[in-house]
N, C-alpha and C. Protein backbone atom coordinates (compact mmCIF):
# COMPACT_ATOMS: atom_id res chain seq x y z
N UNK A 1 103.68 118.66 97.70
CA UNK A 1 102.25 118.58 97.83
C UNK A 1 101.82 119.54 98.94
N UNK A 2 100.45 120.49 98.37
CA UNK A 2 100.63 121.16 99.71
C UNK A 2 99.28 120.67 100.22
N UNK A 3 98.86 120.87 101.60
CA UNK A 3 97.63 120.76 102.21
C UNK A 3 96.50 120.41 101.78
N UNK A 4 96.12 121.32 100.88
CA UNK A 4 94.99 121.34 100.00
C UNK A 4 95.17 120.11 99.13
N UNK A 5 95.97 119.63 98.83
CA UNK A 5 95.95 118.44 97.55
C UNK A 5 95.66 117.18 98.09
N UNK A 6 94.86 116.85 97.59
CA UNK A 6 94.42 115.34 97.91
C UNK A 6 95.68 114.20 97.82
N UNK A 7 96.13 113.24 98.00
CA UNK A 7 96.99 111.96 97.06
C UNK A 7 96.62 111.76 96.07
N UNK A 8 96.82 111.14 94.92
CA UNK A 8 95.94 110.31 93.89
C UNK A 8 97.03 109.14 94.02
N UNK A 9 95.78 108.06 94.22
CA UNK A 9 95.97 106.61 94.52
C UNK A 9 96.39 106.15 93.00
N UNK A 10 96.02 106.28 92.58
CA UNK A 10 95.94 105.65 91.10
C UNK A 10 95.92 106.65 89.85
N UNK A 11 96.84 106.45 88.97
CA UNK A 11 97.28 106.97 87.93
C UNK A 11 97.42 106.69 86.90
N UNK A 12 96.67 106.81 85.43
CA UNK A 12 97.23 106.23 84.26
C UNK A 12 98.02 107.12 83.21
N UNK A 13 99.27 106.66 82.80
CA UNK A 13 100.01 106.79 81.90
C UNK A 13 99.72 106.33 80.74
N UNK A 14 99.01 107.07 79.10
CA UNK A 14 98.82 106.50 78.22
C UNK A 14 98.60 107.64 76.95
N UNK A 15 98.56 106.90 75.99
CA UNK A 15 98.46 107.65 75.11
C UNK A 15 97.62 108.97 74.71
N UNK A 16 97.60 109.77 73.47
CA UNK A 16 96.30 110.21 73.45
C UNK A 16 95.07 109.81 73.35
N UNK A 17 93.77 109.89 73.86
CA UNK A 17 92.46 109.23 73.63
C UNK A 17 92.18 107.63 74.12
N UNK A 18 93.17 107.30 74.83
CA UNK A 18 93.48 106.09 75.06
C UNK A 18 92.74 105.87 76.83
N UNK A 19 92.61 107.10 77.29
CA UNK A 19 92.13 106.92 78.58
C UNK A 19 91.19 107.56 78.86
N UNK A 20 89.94 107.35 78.14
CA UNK A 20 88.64 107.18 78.03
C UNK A 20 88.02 107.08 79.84
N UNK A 21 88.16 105.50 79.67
CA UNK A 21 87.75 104.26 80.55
C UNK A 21 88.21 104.82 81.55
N UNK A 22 89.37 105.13 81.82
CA UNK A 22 90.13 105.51 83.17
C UNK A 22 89.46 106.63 83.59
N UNK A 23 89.34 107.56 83.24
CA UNK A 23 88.89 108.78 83.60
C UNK A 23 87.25 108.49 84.03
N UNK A 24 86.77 107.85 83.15
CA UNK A 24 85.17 107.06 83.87
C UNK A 24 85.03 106.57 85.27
N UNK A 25 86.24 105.75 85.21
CA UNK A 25 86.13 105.16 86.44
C UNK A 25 86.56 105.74 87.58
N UNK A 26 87.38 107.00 87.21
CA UNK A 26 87.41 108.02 88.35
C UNK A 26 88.93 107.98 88.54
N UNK A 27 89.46 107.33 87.72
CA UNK A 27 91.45 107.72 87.65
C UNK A 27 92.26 108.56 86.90
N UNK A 28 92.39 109.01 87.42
CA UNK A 28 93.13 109.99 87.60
C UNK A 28 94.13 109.71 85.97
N UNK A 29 94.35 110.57 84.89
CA UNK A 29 95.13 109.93 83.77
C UNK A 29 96.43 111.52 83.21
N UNK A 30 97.05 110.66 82.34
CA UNK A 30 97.93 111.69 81.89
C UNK A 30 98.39 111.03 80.66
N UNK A 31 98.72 112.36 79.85
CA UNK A 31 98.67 111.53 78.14
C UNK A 31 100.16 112.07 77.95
N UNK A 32 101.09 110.87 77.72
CA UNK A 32 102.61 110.69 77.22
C UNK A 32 102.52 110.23 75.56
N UNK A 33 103.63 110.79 75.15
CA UNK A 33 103.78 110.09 74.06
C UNK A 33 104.42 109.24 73.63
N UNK A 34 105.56 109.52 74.58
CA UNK A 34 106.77 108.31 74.35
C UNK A 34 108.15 107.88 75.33
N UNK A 35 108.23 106.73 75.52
CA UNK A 35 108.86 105.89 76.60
C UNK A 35 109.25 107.18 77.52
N UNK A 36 110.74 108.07 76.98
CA UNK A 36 110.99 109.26 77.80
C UNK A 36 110.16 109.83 78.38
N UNK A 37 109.42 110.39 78.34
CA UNK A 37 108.21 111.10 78.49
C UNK A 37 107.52 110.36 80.09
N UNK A 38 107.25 108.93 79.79
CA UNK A 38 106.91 108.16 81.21
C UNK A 38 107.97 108.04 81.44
N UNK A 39 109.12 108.00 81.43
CA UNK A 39 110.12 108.18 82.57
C UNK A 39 110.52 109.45 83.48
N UNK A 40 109.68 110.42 82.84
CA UNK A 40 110.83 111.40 83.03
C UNK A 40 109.24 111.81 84.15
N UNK A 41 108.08 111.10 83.94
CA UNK A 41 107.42 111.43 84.80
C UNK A 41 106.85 110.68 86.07
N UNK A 42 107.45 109.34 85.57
CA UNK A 42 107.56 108.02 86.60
C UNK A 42 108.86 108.47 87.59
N UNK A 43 109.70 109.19 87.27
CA UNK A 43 111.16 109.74 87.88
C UNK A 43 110.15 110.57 88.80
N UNK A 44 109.46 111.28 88.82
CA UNK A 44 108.66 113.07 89.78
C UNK A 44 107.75 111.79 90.43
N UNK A 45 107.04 110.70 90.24
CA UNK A 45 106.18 110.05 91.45
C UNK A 45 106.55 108.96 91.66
N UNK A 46 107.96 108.60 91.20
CA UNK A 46 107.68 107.00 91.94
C UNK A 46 108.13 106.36 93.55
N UNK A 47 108.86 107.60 94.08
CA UNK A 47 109.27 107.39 95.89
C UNK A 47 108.47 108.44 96.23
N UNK A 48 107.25 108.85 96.02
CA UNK A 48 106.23 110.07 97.22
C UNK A 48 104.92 109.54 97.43
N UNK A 49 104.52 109.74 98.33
CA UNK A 49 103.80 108.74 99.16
C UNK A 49 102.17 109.44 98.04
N UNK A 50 102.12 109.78 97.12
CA UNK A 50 100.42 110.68 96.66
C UNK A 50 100.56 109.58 95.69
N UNK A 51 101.32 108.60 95.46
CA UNK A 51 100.58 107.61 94.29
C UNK A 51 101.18 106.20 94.72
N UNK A 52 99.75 105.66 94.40
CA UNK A 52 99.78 104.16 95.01
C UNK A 52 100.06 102.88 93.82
N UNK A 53 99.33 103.14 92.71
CA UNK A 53 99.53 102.43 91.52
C UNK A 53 99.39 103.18 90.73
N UNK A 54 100.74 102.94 89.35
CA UNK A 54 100.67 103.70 88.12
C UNK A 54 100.26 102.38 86.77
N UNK A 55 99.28 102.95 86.29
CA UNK A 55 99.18 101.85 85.16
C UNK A 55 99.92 102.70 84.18
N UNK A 56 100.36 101.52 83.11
CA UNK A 56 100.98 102.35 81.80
C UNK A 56 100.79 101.30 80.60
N UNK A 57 100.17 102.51 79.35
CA UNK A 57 100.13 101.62 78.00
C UNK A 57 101.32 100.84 77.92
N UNK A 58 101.88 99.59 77.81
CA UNK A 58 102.46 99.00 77.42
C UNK A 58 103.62 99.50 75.72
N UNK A 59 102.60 99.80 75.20
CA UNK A 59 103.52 100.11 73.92
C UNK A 59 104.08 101.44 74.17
N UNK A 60 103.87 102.23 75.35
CA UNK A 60 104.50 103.58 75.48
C UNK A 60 106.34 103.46 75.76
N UNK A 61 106.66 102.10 76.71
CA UNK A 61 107.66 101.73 77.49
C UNK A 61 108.84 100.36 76.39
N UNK A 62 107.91 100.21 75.28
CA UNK A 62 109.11 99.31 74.51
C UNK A 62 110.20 99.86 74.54
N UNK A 63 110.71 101.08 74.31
CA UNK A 63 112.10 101.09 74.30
C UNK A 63 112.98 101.88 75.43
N UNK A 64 112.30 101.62 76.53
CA UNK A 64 112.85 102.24 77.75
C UNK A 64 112.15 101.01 78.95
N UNK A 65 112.22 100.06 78.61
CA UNK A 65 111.94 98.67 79.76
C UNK A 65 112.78 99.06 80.66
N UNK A 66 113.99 98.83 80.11
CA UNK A 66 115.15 98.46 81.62
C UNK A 66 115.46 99.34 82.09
N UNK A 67 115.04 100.53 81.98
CA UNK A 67 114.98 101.83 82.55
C UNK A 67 113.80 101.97 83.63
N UNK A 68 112.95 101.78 83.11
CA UNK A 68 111.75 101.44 83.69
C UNK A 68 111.61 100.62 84.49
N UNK A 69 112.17 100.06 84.45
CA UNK A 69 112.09 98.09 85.60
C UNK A 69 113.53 99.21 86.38
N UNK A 70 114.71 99.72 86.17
CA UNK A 70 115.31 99.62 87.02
C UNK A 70 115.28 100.84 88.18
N UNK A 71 113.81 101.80 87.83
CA UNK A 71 113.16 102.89 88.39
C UNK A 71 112.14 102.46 88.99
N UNK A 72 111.84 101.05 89.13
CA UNK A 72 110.29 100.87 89.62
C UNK A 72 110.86 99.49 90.69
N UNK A 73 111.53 98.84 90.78
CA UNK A 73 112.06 98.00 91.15
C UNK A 73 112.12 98.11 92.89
N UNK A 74 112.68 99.29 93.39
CA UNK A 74 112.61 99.32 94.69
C UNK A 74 111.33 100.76 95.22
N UNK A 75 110.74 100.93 94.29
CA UNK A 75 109.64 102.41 94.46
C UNK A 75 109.00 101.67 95.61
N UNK A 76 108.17 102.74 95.96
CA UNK A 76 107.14 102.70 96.93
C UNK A 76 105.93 102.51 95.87
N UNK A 77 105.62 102.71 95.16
CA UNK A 77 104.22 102.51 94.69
C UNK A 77 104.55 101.54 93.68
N UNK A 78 103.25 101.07 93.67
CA UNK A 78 103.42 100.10 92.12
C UNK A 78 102.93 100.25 90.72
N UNK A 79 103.79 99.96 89.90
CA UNK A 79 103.59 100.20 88.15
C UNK A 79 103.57 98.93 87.61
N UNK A 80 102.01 99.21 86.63
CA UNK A 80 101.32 97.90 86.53
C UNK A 80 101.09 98.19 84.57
N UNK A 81 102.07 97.07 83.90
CA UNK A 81 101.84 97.72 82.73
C UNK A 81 100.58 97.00 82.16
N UNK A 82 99.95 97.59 81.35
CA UNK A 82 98.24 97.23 80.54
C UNK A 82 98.54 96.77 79.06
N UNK A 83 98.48 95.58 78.25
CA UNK A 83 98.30 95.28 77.27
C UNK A 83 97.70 96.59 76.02
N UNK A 84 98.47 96.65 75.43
CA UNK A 84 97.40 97.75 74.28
C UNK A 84 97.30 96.87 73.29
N UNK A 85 96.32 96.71 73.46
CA UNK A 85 95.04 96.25 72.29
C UNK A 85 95.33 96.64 70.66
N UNK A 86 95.89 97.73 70.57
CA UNK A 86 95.99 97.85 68.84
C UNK A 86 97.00 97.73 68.63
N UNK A 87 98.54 97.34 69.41
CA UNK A 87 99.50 97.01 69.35
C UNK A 87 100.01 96.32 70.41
N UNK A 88 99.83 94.92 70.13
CA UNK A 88 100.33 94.44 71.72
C UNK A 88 101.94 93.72 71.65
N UNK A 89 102.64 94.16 72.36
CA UNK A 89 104.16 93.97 72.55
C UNK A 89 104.12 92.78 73.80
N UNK A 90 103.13 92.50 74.49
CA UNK A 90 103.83 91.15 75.29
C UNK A 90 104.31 91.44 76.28
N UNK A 91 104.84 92.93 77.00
CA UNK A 91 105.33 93.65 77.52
C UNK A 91 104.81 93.15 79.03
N UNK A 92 103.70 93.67 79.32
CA UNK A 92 102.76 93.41 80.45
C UNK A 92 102.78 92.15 80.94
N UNK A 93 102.53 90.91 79.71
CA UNK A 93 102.44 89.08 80.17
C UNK A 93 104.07 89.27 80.72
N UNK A 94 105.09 89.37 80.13
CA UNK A 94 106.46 89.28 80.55
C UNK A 94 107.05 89.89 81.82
N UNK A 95 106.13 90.84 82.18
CA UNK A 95 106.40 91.60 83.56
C UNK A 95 105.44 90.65 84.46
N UNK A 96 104.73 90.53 84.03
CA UNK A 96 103.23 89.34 85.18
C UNK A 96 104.26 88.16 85.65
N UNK A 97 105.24 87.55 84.40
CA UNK A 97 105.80 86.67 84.88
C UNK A 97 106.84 86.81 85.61
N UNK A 98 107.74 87.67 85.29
CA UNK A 98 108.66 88.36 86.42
C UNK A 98 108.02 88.35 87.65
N UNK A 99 107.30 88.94 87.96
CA UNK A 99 106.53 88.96 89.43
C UNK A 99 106.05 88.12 89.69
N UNK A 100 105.99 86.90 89.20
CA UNK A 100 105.38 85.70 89.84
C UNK A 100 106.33 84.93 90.35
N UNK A 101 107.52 84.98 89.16
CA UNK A 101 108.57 84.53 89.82
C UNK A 101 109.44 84.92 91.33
N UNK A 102 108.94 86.19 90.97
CA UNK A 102 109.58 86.87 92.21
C UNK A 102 108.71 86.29 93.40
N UNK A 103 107.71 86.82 93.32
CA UNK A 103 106.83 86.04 94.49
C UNK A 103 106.76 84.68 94.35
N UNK A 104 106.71 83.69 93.78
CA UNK A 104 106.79 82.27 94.23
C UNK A 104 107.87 81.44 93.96
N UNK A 105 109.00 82.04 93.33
CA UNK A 105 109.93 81.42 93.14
C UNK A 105 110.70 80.27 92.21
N UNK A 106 109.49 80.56 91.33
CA UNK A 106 109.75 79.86 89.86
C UNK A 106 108.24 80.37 88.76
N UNK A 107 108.55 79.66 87.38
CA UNK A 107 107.30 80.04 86.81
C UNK A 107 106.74 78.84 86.80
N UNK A 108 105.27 79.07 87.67
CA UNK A 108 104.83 77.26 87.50
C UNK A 108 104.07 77.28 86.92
N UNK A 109 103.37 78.50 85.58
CA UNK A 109 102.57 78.27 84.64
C UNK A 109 103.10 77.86 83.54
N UNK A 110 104.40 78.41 83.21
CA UNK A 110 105.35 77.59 82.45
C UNK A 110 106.00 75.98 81.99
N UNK A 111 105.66 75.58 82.87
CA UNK A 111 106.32 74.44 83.29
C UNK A 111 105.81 73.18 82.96
């Protein structure tokens, strides 16, 4: 990063045409097509201090999860996956619960 470049706090990973909304709201987006693709670009930002949260379509990462969980796991920034709406894989609720567990130490919505 040189001088001139701002950080970007926030980042979305998603399909084509899919990040509309994001770009409205002033985030910063990038269009992948498939699982590799966000890895290979979650690999270039996930230990440098210019990104704070990465959202990602959910259906981009079905077949590269544990790749993904095992690249994001000790990062400095956080990756927050988003339900997609025209295909929803469950992906995102199943990571929410992972992290709850992690932080409180069981699932007590489960229960």
């Amino acid at each position: 990063m040189t001088d001139t470049q701002q950080p970007v706090n926030l980042l979305y990973l998603g399909t084509p045409g899919s990040d509309f909304g994001f770009k409205l709201a002033g985030i910063k987006s990038e269009t992948c097509v498939d699982g590799q693709e966000v890895l290979t670009r979650i690999k270039e930002i996930v230990n440098t201090a210019n990104t704070s949260i990465v959202f990602i379509d959910e259906g981009l990462i079905e077949d590269v999860q544990e790749e993904l969980d095992a690249l994001t796991d000790n990062a400095i920034c956080s990756v927050v996956l988003l339900p997609n709406p025209t295909n929803p894989k469950r992906l995102a609720a199943k990571q929410m619960d992972r992290l709850m567990i992690q932080a409180v130490g069981s699932d007590i919505f489960n229960k």
